[in-house]
N, C-alpha and C. Protein backbone atom coordinates (compact mmCIF):
# COMPACT_ATOMS: atom_id res chain seq x y z
N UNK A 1 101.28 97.44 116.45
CA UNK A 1 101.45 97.87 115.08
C UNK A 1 100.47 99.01 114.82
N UNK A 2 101.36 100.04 114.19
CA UNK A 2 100.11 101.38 113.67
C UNK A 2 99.19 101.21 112.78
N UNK A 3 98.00 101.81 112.61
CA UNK A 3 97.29 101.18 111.25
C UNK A 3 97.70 101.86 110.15
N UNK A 4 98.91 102.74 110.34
CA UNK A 4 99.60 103.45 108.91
C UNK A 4 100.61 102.64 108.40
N UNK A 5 100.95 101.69 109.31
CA UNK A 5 102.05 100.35 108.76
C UNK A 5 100.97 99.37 108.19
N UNK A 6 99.86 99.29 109.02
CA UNK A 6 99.32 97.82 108.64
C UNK A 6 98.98 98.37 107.12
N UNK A 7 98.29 99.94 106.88
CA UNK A 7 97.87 100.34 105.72
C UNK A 7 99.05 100.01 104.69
N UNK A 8 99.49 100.45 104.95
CA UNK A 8 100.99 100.36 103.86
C UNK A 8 101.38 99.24 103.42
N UNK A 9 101.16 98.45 104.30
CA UNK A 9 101.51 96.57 103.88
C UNK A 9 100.68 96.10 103.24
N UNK A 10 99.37 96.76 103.34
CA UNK A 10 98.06 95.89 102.59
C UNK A 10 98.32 96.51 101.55
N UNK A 11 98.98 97.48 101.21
CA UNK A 11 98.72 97.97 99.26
C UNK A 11 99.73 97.72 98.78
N UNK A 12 100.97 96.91 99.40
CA UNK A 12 101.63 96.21 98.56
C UNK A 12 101.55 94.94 98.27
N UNK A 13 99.94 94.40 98.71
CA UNK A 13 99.44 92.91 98.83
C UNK A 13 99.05 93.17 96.63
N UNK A 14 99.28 91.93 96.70
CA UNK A 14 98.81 92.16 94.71
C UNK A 14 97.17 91.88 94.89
N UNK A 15 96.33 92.36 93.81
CA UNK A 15 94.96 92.75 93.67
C UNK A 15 94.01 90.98 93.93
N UNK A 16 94.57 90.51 93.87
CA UNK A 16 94.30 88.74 93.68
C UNK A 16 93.75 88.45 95.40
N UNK A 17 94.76 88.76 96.33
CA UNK A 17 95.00 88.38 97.84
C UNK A 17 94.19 89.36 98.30
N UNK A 18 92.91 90.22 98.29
CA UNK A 18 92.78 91.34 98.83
C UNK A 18 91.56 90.51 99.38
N UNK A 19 91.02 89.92 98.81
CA UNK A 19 89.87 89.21 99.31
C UNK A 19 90.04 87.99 100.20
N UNK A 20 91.30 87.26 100.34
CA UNK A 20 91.28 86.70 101.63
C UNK A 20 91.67 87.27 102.22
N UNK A 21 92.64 88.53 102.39
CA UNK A 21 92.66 89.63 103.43
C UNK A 21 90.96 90.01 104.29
N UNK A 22 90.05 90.03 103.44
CA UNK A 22 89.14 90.58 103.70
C UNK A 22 88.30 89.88 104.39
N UNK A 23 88.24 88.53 103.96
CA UNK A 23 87.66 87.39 104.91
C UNK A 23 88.33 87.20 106.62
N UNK A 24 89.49 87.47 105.97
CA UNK A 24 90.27 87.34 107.85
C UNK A 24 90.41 88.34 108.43
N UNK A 25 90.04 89.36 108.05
CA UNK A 25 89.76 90.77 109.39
C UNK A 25 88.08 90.48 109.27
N UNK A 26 87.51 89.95 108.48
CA UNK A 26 86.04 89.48 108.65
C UNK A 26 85.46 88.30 109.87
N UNK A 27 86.41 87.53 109.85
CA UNK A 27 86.68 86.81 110.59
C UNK A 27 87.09 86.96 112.26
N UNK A 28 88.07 88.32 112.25
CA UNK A 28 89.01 88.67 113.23
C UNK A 28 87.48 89.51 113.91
N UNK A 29 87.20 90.02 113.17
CA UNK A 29 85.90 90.77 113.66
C UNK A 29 85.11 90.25 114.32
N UNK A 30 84.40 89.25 113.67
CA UNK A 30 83.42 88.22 114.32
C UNK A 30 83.77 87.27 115.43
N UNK A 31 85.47 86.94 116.00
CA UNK A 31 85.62 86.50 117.39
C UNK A 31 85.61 87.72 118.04
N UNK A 32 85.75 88.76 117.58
CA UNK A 32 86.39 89.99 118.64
C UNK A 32 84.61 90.27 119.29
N UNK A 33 83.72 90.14 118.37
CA UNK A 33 82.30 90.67 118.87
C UNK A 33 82.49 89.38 119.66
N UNK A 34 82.32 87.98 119.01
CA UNK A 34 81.68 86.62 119.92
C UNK A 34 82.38 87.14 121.50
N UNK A 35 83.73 87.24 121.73
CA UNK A 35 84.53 87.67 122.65
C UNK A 35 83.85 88.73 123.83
N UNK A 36 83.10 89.44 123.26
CA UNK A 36 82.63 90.47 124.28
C UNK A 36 81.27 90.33 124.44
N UNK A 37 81.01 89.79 123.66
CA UNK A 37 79.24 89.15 123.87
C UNK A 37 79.47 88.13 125.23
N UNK A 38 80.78 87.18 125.18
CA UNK A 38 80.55 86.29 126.26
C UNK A 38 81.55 87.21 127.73
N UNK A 39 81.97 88.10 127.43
CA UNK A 39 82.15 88.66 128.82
C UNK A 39 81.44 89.46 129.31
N UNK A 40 80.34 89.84 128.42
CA UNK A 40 79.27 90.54 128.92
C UNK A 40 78.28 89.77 129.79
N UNK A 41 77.86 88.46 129.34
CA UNK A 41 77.35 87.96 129.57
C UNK A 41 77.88 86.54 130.90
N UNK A 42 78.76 87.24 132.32
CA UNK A 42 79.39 86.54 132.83
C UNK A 42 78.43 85.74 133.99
N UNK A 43 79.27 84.56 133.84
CA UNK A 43 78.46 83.27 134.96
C UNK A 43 78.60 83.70 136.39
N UNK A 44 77.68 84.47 137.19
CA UNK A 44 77.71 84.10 138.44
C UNK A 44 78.24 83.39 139.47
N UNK A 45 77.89 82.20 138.69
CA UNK A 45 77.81 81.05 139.80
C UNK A 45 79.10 80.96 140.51
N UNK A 46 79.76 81.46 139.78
CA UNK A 46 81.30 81.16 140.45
C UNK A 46 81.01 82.42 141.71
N UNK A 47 80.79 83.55 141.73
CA UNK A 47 80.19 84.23 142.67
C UNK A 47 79.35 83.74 143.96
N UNK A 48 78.23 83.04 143.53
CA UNK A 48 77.34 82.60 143.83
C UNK A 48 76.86 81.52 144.37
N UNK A 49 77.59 80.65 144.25
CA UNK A 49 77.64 79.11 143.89
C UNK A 49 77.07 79.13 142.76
N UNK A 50 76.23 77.76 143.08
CA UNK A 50 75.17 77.23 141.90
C UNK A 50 73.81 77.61 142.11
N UNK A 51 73.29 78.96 142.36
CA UNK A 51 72.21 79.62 142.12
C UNK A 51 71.69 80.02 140.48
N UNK A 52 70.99 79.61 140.05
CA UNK A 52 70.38 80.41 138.82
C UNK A 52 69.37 80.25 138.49
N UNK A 53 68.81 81.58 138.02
CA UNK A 53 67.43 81.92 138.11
C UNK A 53 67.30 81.86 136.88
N UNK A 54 65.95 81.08 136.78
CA UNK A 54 66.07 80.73 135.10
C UNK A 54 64.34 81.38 134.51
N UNK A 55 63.35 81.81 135.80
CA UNK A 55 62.44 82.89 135.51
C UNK A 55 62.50 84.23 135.80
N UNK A 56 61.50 84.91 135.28
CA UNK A 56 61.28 86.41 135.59
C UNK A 56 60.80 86.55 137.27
N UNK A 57 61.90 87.65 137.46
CA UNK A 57 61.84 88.14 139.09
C UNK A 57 60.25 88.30 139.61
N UNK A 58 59.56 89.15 138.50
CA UNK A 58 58.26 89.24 138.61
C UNK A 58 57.56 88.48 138.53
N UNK A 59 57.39 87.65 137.51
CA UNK A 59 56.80 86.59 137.49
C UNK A 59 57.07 85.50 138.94
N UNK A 60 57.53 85.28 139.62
CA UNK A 60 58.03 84.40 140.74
C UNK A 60 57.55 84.89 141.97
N UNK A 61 57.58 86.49 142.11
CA UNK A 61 56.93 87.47 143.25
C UNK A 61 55.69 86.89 143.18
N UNK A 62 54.86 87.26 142.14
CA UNK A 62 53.73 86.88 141.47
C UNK A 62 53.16 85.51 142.20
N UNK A 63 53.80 84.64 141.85
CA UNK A 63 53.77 83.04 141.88
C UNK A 63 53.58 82.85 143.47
N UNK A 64 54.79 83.60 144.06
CA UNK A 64 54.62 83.10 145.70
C UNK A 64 53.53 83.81 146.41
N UNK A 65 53.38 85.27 145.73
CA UNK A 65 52.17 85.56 146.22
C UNK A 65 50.67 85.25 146.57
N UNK A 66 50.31 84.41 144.94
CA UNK A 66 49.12 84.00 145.10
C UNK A 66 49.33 82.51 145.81
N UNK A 67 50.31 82.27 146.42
CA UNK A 67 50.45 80.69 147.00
C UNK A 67 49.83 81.38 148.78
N UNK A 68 50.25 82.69 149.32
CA UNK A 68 50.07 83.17 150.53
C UNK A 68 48.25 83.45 150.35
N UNK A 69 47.82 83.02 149.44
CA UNK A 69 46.29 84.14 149.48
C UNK A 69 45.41 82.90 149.47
């Protein structure tokens, strides 16, 4: 759908309905971000197995280092 149709349909919505219009593209919004927040943020493990690193890389270098000294 074009947004010159969707436009056109919303201004023949009466002045009353404009605000639950507004909640549900408010809405539509806020899964569409949750949505890419969690594919950004993808699980490894299926890659990986069940590896996960749950400290800092540095911090752990760090750690094994002073265990060799």
């Amino acid at each position: 759908m074009a947004y010159e149709t969707l436009f056109e349909q919303i201004k023949t919505v009466p002045q009353e309905y404009l605000a639950d219009i507004e909640n549900y593209v408010e809405y539509i919004l806020y899964r569409y971000k949750k949505n890419t927040e969690q594919t950004s943020g993808h699980d490894l493990s299926k890659y990986f197995g069940s590896v996960k690193i749950w400290r800092d890389g540095l911090a752990l270098q760090k750690e094994m280092r002073n265990e060799w000294n």
